[in-house]
C-alpha atoms as a PDB file:
ATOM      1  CA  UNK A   1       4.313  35.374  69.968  1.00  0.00           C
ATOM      2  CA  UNK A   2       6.353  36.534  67.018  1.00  0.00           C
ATOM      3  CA  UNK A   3       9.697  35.399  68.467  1.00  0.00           C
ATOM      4  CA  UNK A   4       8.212  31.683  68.996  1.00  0.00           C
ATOM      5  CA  UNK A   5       7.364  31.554  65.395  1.00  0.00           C
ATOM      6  CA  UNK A   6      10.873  32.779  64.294  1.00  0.00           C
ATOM      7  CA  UNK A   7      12.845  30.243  66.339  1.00  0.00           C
ATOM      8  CA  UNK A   8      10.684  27.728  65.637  1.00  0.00           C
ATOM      9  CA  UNK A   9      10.918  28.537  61.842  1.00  0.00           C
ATOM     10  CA  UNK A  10      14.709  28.968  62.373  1.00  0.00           C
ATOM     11  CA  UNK A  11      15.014  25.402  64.230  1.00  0.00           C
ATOM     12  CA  UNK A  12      13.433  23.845  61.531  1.00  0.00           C
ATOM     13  CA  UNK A  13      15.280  25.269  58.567  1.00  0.00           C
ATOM     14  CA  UNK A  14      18.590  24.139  60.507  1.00  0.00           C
ATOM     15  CA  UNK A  15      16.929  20.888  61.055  1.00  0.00           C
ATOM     16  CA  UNK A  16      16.161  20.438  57.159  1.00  0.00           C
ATOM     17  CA  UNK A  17      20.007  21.756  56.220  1.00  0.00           C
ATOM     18  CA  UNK A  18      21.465  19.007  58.645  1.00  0.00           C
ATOM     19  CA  UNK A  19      19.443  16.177  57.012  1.00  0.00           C
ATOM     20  CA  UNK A  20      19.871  17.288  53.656  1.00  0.00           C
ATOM     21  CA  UNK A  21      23.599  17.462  54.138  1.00  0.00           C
ATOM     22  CA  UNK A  22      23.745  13.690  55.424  1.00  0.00           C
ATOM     23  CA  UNK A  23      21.698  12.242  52.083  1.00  0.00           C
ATOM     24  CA  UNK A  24      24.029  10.906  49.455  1.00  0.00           C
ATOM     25  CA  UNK A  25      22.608  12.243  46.246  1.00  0.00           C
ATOM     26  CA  UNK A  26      24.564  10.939  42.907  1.00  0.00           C
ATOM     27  CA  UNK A  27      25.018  12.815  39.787  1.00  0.00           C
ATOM     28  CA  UNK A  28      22.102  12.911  37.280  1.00  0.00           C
ATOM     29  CA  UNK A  29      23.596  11.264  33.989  1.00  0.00           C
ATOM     30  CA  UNK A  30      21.298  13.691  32.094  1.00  0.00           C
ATOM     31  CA  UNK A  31      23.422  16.856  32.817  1.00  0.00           C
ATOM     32  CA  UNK A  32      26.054  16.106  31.546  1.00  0.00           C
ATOM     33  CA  UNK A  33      27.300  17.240  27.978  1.00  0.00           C
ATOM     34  CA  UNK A  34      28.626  14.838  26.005  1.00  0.00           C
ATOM     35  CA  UNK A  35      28.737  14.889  21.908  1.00  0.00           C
ATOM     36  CA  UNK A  36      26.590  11.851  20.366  1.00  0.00           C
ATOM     37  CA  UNK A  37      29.124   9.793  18.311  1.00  0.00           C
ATOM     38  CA  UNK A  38      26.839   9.779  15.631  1.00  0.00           C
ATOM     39  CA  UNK A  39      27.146  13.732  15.530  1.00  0.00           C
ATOM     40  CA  UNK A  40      30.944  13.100  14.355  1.00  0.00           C
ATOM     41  CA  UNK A  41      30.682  10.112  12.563  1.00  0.00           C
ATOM     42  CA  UNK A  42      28.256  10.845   9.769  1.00  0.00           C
ATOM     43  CA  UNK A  43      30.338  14.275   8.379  1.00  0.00           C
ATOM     44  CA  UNK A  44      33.708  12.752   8.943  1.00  0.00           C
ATOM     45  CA  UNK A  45      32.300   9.683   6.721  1.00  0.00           C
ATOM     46  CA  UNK A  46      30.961  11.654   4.362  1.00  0.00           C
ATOM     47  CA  UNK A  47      34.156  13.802   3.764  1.00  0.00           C
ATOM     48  CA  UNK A  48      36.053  10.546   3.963  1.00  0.00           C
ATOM     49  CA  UNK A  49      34.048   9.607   0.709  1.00  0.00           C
ATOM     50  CA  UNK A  50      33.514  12.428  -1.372  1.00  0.00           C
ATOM     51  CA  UNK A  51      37.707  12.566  -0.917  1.00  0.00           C
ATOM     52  CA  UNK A  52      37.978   8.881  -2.204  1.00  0.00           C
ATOM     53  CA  UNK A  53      35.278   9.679  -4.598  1.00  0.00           C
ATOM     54  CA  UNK A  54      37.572  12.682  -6.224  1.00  0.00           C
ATOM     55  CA  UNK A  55      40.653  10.310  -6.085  1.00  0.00           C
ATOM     56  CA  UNK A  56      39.824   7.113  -7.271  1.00  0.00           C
ATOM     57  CA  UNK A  57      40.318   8.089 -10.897  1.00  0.00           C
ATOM     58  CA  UNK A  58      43.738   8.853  -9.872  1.00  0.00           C
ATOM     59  CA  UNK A  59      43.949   4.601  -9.096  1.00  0.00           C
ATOM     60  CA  UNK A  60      42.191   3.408 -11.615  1.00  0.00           C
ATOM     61  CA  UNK A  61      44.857   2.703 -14.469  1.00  0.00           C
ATOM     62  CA  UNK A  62      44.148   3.081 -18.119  1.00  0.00           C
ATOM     63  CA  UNK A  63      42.596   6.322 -19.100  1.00  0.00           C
ATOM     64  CA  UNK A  64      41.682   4.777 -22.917  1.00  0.00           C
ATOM     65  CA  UNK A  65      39.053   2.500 -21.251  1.00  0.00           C
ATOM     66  CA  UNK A  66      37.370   5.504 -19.689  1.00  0.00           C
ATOM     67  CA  UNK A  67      36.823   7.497 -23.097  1.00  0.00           C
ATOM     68  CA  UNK A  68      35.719   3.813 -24.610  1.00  0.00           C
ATOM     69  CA  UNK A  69      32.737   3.812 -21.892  1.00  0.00           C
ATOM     70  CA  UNK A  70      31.798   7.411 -22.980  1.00  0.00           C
ATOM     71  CA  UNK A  71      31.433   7.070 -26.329  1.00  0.00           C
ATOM     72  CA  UNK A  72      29.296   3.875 -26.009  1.00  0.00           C
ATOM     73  CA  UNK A  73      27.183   4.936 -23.181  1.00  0.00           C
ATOM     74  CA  UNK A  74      23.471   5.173 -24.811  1.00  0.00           C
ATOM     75  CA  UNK A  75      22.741   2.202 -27.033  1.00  0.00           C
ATOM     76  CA  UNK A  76      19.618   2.479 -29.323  1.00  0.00           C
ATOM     77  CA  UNK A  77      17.728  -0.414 -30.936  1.00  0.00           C
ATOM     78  CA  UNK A  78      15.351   0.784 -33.373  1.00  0.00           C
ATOM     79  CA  UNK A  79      12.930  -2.267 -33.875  1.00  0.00           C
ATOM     80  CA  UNK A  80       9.106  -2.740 -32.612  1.00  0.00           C
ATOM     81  CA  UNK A  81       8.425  -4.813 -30.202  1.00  0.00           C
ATOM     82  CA  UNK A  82       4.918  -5.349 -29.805  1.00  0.00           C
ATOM     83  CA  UNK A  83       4.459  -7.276 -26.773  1.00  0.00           C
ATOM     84  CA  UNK A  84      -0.218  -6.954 -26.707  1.00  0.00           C
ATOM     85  CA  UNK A  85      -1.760  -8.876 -28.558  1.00  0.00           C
ATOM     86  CA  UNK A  86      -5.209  -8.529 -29.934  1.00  0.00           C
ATOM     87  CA  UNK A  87      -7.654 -11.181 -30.479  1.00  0.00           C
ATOM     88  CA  UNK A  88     -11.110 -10.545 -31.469  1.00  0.00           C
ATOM     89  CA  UNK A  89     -13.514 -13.478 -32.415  1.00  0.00           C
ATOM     90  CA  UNK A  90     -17.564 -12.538 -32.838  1.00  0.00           C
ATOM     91  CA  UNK A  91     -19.828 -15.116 -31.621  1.00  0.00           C
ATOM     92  CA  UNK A  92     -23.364 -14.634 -31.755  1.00  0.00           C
ATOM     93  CA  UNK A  93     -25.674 -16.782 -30.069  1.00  0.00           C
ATOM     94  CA  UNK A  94     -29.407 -17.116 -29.685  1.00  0.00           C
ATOM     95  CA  UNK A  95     -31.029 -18.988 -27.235  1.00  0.00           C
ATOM     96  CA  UNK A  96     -34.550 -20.478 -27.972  1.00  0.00           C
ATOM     97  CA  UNK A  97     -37.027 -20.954 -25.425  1.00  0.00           C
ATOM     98  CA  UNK A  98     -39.321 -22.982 -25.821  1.00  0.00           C
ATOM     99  CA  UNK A  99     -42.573 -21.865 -24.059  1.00  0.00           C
ATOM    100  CA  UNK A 100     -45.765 -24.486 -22.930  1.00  0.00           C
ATOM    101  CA  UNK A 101     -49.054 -23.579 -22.975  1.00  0.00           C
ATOM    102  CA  UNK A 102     -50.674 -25.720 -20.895  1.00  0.00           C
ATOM    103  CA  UNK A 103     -54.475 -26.190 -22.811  1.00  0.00           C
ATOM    104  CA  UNK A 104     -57.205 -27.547 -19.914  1.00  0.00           C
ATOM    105  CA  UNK A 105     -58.210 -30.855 -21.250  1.00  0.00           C
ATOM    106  CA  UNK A 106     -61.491 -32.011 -22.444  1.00  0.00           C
ATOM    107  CA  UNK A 107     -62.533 -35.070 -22.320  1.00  0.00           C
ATOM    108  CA  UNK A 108     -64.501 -36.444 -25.324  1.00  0.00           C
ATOM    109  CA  UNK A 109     -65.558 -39.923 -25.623  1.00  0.00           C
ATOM    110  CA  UNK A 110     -65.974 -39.408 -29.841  1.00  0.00           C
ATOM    111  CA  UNK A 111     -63.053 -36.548 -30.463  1.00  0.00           C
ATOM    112  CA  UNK A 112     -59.873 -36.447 -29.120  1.00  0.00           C
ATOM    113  CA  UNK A 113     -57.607 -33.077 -29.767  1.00  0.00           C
ATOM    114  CA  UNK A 114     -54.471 -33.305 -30.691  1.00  0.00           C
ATOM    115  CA  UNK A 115     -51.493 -31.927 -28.215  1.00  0.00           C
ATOM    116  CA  UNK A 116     -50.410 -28.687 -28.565  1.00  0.00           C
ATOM    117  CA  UNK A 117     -46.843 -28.201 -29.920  1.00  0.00           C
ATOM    118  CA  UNK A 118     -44.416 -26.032 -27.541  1.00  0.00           C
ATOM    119  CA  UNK A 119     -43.967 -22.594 -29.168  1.00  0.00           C
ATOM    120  CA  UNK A 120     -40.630 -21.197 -29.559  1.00  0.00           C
ATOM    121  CA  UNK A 121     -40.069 -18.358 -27.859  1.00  0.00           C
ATOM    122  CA  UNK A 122     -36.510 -15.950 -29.025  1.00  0.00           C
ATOM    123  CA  UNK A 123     -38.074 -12.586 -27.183  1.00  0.00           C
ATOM    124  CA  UNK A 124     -37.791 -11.274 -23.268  1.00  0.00           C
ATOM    125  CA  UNK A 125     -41.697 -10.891 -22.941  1.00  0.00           C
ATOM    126  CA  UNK A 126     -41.841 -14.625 -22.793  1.00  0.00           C
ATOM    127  CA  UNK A 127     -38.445 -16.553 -21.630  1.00  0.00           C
ATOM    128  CA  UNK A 128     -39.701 -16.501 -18.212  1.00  0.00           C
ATOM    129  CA  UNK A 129     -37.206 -14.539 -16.513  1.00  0.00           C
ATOM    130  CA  UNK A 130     -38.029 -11.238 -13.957  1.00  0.00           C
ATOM    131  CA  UNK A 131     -35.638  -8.490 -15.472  1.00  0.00           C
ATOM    132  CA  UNK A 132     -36.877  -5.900 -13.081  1.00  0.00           C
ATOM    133  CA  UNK A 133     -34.693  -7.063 -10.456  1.00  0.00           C
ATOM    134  CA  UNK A 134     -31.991  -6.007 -13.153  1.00  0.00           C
ATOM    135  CA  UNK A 135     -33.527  -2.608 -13.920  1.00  0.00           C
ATOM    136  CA  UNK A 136     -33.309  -1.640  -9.717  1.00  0.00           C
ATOM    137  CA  UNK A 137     -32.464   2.167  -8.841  1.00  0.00           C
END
């Protein structure tokens, strides 16, 4: 029974050679080794400019003008400048409340009271408004 299993394994490994021989495979573009441009571009532009860099005082003219910029290169003014301005103005206000008490009325045929003047009312106790919602943890 061995020597059924060996041809047959040997048939089909000739089989699979065969086929693989007639299948038209192309290149993979990933294997192969070329240099990114960029890779040669970037140093060759950089020599390129620290070369004209060096040089170009060699084309520019008139060395006078050069020693003119040195000497004048900081320039100081010594004056303020205050650019803030302040302004302060006090105001105080008071606000007046006037508070109405309402009195029941009586009803007298003979005597007749007179109506109550509003009080005016400058503290918190009694200007009518809820500060505890203010004073809230």
């Amino acid at each position: 029974m061995k020597q059924f299993e060996d041809k047959l394994q040997a048939s089909a490994q000739r089989l699979a050679r065969q086929e693989d021989r007639n299948l038209h495979v192309p290149k993979n573009p990933m294997q192969q080794k070329r240099a990114y441009w960029g890779w040669v571009a970037t140093p060759a532009a950089a020599v390129v400019g620290i070369v004209f860099g060096l040089s170009l005082h060699l084309f520019v003219g008139n060395p006078s003008d050069s020693s003119l910029a040195q000497l004048t290169d900081t320039i100081r003014i010594v004056q303020p400048v205050h650019d803030t301005l302040y302004l302060t103005q006090v105001v105080e206000k008071e606000r007046v409340v006037n508070k109405y008490i309402p009195t029941p009325q009586v009803t007298q045929a003979v005597t007749k009271e007179p109506a109550s003047q509003p009080e005016e009312c400058t503290s918190i106790q009694c200007d009518g408004i809820n500060y505890a919602i203010l004073a809230s943890k």
